[in-house]
Protein backbone atom coordinates (compact mmCIF):
# COMPACT_ATOMS: atom_id res chain seq x y z
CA UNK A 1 0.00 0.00 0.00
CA UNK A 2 0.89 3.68 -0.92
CA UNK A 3 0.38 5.49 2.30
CA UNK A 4 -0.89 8.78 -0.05
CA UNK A 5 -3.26 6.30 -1.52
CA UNK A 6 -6.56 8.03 -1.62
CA UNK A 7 -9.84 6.38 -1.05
CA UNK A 8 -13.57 8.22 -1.37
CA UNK A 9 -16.49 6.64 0.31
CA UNK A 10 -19.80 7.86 -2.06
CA UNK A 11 -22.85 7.11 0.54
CA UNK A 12 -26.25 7.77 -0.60
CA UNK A 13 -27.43 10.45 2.52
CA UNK A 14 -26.03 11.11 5.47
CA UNK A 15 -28.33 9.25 7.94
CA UNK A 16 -29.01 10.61 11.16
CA UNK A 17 -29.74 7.46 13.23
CA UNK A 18 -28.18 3.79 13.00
CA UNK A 19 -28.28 2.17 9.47
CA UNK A 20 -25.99 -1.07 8.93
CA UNK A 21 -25.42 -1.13 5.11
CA UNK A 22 -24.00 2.78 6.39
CA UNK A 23 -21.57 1.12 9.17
CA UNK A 24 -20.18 -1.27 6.87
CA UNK A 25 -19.18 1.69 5.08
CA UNK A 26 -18.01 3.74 7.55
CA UNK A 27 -16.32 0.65 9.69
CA UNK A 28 -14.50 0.15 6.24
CA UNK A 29 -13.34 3.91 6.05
CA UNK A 30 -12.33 4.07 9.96
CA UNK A 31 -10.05 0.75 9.39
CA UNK A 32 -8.63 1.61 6.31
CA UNK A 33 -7.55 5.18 8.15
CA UNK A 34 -5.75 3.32 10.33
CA UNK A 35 -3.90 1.48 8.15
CA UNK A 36 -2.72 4.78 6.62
CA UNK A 37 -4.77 5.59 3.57
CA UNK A 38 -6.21 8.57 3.60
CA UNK A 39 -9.70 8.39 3.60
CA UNK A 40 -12.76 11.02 2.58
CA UNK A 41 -16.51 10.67 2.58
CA UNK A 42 -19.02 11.97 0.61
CA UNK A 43 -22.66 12.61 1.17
CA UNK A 44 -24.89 13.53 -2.07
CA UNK A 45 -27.56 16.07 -0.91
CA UNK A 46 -29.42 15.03 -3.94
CA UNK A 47 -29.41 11.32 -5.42
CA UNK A 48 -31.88 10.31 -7.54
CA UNK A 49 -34.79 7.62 -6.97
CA UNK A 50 -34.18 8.88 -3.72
CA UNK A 51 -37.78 9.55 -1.52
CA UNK A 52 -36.88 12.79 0.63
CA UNK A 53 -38.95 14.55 3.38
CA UNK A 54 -37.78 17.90 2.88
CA UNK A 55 -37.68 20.01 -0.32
CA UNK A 56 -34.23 20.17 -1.97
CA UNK A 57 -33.41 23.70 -0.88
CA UNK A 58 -34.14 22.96 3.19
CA UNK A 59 -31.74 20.15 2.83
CA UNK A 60 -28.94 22.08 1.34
CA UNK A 61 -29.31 24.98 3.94
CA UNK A 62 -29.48 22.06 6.95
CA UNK A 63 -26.33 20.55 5.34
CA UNK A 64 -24.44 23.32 5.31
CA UNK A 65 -25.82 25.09 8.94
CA UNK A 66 -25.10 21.40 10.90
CA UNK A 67 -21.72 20.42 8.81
CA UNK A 68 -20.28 17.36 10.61
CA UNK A 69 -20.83 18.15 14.12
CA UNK A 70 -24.44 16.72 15.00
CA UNK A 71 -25.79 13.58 15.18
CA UNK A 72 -22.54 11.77 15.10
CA UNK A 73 -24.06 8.16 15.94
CA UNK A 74 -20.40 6.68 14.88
CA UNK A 75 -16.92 7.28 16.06
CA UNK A 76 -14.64 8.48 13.15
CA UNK A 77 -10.71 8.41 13.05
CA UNK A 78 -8.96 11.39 13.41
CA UNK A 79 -7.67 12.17 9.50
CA UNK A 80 -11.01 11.26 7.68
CA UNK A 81 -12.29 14.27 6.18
CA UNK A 82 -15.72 14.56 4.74
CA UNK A 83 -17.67 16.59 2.83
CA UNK A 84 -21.58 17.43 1.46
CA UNK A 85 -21.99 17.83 -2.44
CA UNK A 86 -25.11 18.83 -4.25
CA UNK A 87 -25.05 15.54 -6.43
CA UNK A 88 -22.46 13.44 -7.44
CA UNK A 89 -21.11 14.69 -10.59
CA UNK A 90 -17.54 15.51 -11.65
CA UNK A 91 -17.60 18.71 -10.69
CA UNK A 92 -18.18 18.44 -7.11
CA UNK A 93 -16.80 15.07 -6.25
CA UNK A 94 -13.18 15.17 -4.86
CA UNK A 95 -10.22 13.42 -6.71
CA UNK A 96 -9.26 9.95 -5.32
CA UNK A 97 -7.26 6.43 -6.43
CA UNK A 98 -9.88 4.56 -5.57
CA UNK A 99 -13.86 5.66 -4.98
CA UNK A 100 -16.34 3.09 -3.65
CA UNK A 101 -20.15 3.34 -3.70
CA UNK A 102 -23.26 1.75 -2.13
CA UNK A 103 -26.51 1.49 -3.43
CA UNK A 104 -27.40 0.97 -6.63
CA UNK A 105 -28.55 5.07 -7.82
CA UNK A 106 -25.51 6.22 -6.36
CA UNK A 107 -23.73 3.67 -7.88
CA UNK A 108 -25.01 4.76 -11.74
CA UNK A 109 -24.01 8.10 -10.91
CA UNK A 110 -20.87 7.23 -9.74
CA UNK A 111 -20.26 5.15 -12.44
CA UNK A 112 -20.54 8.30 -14.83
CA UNK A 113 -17.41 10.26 -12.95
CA UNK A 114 -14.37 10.22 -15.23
CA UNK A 115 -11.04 8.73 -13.99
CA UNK A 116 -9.69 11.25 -12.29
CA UNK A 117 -12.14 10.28 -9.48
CA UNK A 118 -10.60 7.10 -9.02
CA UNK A 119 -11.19 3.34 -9.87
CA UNK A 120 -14.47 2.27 -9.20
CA UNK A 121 -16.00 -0.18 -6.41
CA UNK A 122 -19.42 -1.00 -6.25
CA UNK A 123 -20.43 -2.06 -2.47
CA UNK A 124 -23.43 -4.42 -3.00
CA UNK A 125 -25.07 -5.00 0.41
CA UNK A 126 -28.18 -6.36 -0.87
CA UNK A 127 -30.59 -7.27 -4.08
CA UNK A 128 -32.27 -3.77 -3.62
CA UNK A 129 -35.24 -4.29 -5.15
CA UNK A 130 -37.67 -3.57 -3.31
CA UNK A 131 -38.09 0.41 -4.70
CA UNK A 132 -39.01 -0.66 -8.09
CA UNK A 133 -36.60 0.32 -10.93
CA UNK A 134 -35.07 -3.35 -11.67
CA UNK A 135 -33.42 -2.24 -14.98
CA UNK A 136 -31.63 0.28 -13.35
CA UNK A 137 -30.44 -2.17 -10.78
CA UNK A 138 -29.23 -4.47 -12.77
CA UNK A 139 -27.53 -1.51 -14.99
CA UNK A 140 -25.57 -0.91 -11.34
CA UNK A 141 -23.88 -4.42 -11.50
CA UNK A 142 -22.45 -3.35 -15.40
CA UNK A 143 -21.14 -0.23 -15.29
CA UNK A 144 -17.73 0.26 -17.24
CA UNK A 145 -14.40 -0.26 -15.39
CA UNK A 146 -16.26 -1.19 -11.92
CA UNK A 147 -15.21 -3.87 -9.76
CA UNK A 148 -18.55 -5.37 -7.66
CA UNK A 149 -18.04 -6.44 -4.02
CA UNK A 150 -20.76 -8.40 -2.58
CA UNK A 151 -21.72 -9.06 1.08
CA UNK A 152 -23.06 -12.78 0.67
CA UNK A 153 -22.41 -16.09 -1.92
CA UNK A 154 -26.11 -15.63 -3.19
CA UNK A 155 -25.53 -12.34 -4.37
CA UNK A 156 -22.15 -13.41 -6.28
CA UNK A 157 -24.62 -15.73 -8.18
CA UNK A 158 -27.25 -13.09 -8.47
CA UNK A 159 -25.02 -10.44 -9.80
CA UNK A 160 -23.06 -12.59 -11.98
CA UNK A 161 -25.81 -13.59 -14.38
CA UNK A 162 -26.58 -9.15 -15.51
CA UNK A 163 -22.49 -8.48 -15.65
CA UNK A 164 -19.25 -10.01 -17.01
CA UNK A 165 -17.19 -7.58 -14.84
CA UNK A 166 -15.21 -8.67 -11.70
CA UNK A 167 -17.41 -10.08 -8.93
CA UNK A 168 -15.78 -10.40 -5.66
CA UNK A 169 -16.90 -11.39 -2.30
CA UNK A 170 -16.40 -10.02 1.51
CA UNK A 171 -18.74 -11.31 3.80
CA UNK A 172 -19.13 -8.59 6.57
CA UNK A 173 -17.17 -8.53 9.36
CA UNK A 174 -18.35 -8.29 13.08
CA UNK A 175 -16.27 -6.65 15.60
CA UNK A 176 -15.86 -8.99 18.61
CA UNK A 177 -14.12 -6.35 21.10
CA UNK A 178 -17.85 -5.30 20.55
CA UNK A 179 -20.01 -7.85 20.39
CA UNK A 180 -18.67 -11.17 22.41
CA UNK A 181 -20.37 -13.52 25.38
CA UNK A 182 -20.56 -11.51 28.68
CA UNK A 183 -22.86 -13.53 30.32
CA UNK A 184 -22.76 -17.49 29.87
CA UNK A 185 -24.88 -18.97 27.31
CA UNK A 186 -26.01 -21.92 29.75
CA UNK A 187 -26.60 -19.10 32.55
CA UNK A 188 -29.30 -17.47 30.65
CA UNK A 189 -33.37 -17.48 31.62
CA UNK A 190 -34.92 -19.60 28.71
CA UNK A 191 -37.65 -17.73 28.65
CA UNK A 192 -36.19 -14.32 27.53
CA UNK A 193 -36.16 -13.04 23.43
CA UNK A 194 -34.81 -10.25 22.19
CA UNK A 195 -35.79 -8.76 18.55
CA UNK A 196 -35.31 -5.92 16.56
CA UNK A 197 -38.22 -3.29 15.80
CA UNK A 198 -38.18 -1.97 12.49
CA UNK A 199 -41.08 0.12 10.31
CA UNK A 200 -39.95 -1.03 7.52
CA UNK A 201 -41.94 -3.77 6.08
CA UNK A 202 -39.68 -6.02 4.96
CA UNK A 203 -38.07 -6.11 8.28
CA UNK A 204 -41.31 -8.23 8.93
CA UNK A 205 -41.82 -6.62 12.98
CA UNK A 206 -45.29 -7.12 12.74
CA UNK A 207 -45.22 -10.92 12.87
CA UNK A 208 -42.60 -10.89 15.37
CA UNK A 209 -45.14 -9.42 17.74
CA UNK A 210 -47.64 -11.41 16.74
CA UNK A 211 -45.37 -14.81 17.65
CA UNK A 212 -44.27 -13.07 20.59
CA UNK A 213 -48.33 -12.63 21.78
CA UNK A 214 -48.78 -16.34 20.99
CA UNK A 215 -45.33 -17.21 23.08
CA UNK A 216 -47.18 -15.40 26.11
CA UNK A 217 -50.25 -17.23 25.84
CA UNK A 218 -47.95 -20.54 26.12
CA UNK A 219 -45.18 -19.52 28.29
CA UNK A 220 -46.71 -16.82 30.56
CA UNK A 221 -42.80 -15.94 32.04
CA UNK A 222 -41.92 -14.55 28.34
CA UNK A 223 -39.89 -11.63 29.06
CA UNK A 224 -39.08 -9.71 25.73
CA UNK A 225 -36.44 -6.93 25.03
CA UNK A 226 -37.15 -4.74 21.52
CA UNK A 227 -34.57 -2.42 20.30
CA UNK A 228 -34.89 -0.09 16.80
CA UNK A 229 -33.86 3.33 15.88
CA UNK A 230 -37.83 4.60 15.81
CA UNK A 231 -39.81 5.35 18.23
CA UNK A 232 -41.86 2.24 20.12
CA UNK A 233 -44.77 0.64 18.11
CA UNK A 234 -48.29 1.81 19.63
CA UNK A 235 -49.87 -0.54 22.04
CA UNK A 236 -46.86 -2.40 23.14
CA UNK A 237 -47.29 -4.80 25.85
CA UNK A 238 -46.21 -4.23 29.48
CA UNK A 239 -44.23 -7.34 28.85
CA UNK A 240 -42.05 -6.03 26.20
CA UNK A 241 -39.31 -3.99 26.78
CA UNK A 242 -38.29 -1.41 24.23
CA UNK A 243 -35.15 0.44 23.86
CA UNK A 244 -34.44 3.40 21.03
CA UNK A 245 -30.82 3.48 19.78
CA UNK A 246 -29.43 1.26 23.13
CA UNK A 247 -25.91 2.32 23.86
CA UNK A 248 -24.79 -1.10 24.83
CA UNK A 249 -26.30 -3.89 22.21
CA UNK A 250 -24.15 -6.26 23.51
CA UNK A 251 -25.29 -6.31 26.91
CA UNK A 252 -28.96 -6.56 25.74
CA UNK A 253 -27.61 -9.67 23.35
CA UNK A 254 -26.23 -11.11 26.57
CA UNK A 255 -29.45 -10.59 28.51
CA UNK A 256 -31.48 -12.88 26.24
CA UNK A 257 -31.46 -16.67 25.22
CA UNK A 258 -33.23 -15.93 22.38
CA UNK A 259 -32.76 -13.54 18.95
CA UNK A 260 -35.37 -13.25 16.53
CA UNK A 261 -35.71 -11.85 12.68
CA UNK A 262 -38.74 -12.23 10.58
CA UNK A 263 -36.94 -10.22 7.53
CA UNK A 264 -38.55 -10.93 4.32
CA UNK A 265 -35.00 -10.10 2.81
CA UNK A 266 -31.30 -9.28 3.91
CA UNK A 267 -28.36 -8.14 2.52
CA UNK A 268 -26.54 -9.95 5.46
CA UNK A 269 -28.05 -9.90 8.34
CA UNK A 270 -25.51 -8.14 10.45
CA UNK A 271 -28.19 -7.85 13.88
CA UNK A 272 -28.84 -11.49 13.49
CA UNK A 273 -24.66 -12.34 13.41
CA UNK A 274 -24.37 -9.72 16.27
CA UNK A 275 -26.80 -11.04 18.64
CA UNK A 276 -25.18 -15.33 17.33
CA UNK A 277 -21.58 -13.17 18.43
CA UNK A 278 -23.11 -12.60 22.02
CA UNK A 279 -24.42 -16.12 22.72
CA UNK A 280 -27.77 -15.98 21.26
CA UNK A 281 -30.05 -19.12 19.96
CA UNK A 282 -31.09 -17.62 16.42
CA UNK A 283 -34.49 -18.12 15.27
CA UNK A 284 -35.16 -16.58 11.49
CA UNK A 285 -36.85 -16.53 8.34
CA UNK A 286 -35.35 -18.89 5.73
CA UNK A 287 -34.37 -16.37 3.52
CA UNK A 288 -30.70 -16.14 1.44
CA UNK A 289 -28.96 -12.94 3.75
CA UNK A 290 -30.18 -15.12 6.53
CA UNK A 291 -28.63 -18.96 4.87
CA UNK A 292 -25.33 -17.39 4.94
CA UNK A 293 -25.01 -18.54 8.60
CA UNK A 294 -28.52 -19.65 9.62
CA UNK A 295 -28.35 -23.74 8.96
CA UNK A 296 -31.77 -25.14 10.20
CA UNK A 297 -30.84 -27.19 13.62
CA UNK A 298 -27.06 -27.19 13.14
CA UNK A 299 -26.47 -22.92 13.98
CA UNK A 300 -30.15 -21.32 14.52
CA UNK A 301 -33.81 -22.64 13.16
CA UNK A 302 -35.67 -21.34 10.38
CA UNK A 303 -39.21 -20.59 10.12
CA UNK A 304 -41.48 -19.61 6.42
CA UNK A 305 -41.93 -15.98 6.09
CA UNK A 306 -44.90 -14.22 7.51
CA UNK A 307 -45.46 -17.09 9.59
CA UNK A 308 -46.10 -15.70 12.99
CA UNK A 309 -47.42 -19.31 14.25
CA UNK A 310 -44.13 -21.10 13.24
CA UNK A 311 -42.23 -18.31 14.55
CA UNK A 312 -43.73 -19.04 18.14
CA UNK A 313 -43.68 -22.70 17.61
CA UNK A 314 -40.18 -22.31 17.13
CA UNK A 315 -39.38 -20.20 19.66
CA UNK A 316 -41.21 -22.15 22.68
CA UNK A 317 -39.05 -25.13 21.52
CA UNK A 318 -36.03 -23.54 22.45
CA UNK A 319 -37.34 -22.37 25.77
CA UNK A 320 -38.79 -25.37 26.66
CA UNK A 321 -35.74 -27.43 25.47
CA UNK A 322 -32.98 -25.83 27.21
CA UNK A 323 -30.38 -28.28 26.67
CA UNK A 324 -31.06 -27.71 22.63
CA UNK A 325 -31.10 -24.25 23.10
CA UNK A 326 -27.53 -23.82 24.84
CA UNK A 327 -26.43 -26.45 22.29
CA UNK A 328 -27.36 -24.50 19.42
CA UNK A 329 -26.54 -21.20 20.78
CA UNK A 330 -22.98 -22.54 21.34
CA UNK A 331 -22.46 -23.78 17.85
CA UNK A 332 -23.95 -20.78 16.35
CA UNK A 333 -21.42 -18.74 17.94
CA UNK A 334 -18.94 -20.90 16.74
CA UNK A 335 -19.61 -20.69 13.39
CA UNK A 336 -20.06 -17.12 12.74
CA UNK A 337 -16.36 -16.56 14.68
CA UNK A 338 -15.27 -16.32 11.34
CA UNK A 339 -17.27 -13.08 10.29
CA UNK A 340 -14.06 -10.75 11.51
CA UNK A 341 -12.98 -7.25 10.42
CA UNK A 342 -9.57 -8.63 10.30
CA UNK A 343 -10.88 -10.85 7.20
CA UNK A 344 -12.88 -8.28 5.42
CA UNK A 345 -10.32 -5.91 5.34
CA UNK A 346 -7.60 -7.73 4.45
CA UNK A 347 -9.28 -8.83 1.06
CA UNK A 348 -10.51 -5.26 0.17
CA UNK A 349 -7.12 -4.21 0.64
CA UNK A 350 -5.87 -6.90 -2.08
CA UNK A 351 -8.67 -5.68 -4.40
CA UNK A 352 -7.52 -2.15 -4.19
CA UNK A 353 -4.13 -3.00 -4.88
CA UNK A 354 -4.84 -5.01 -7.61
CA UNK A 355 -7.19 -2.36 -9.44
CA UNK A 356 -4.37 0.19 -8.34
């Protein structure tokens, strides 16, 4: 590596609150700074296919009155410099060696900078399809002189059959100075589940409530903890617990036996690894982000999506098979051990260096 090797991270907004395909990015940048490249990130204030709240003009003036200095939900190295643009065209992007993009708009548009802005990654953290606009998508994976970077196997097939270019895959890494066993896995109450709250559909929250309500009629000791970056769902039960942006996600991992995701789709999965990282039984929806760890009674169980009553069938197993439950928990956290930073950036350093 050239230490004045410069790298630009292209991210779609500049969220506010928690968003994993955004600390991928941004746990790439930090690392990558501390190996010595120098490292800048760019937010688009305008990208298109993009649904916005505010007018144009009221997010241009907020840009520029806040800067960098609010709602700093991550920890950035020293060195990293970043900077708002109105769009992501020639003209306002910075110069680089190497400029990486996520989602598939941004990617089009960043595809379009000449060469000067460096040598093109695309970051693909998940089939985004769910906004419509397939053609486009698929246009993302076959832009000119782009290398693609996928999070998971069944996107390396998925991408591979709209694109000849290079395909290469990182699974994501987990930080395990973070996320790690605190509390025994054998220690833990059976009866406790914890799950993430999401309004967005395809997170599937409503039928984790739903399973959870049926678990309570069974198991009337069902203690529940609910985490998510909105405010709590309406009419939540005195038996659920809900926290909004927790600072310490690995002490509410350790708290629980139990993790659950009713996704309809994933990228990854990264909450799911987290919570297998702190000692958690996994119970999901068989879904591809999900298979990339999730192997039915060998490292979590799977249940149909949209299922609410397999869900809670599922999950009452585990509590009232305890022995299974620490089994599985164990081997779960075993397996996903090999989901490390370490790994992931050690192979996107080889890419730039080759593409260098």
């Amino acid at each position: 590596m050239n230490i004045d090797t410069k790298i630009n991270f292209i991210l779609p907004f500049k969220p506010r609150r928690p968003a994993g395909g955004f600390r991928v990015m941004y746990e790439y940048a930090n690392r990558l700074a501390k190996k010595g490249y120098q490292v800048h990130l760019t937010f688009p204030v305008r990208t298109p296919y993009m649904k916005y709240r505010l007018p144009y003009f009221v997010r241009r003036v907020l840009s520029e009155l806040e800067g960098f200095s609010r709602d700093r939900w991550f920890e950035f190295e020293e060195g990293i410099t970043m900077s708002y643009v109105p769009e992501v065209k020639d003209k306002y992007v910075v110069d680089a060696d190497v400029v990486i993009a996520t989602w598939w708009s941004t990617v089009l548009e960043m595809g379009a900078l000449n060469e000067k802005k460096g040598k093109k990654i695309n970051l693909i953290q998940g089939f985004e399809n769910w906004e419509g606009h397939e053609d486009l998508l698929y246009s993302s994976y076959n832009m000119k002189n782009t290398t693609n970077i996928v999070v998971a196997s069944y996107l390396k097939k998925r991408v591979a059959l709209y694109t000849d270019n290079r395909i290469e895959l990182i699974e994501n890494g987990v930080d395990s100075t973070m996320y790690h066993v605190r509390i025994p896995i054998e220690e833990r109450k059976p009866e406790t589940v914890a799950m993430m709250y999401s309004i967005q559909e395809i997170k599937g929250s409503k039928y984790g409530l739903e399973a959870l309500a049926i678990v309570k009629e069974r198991i009337p000791g069902l203690e529940v903890e609910m985490f998510g970056i909105s405010s709590a769902p309406e009419g939540l039960p005195y038996w659920i617990t809900y926290h909004r942006d927790p600072n310490d996600l690995c002490g509410l991992y350790n708290r629980n036996a139990i993790f659950i995701s009713n996704s309809f789709t994933e990228g990854f999965g990264l909450v799911s690894v987290e919570s297998m990282f702190c000692g958690c039984a996994l119970v999901c929806t068989d879904i591809e982000g999900h298979q990339e760890y999730a192997f039915d009674s060998k490292t979590a169980l799977l249940t149909d999506v949209a299922n609410p009553f397999q869900m809670a069938d599922r999950i009452c197993y585990l509590i009232e098979n305890n022995e299974y439950r620490i089994n599985l928990a164990q081997q779960g956290n075993y397996y996903v051990q090999r989901f490390s930073w370490e790994n992931s950036i050690k192979k996107i350093e080889d890419i730039i260096n080759n593409i260098l």
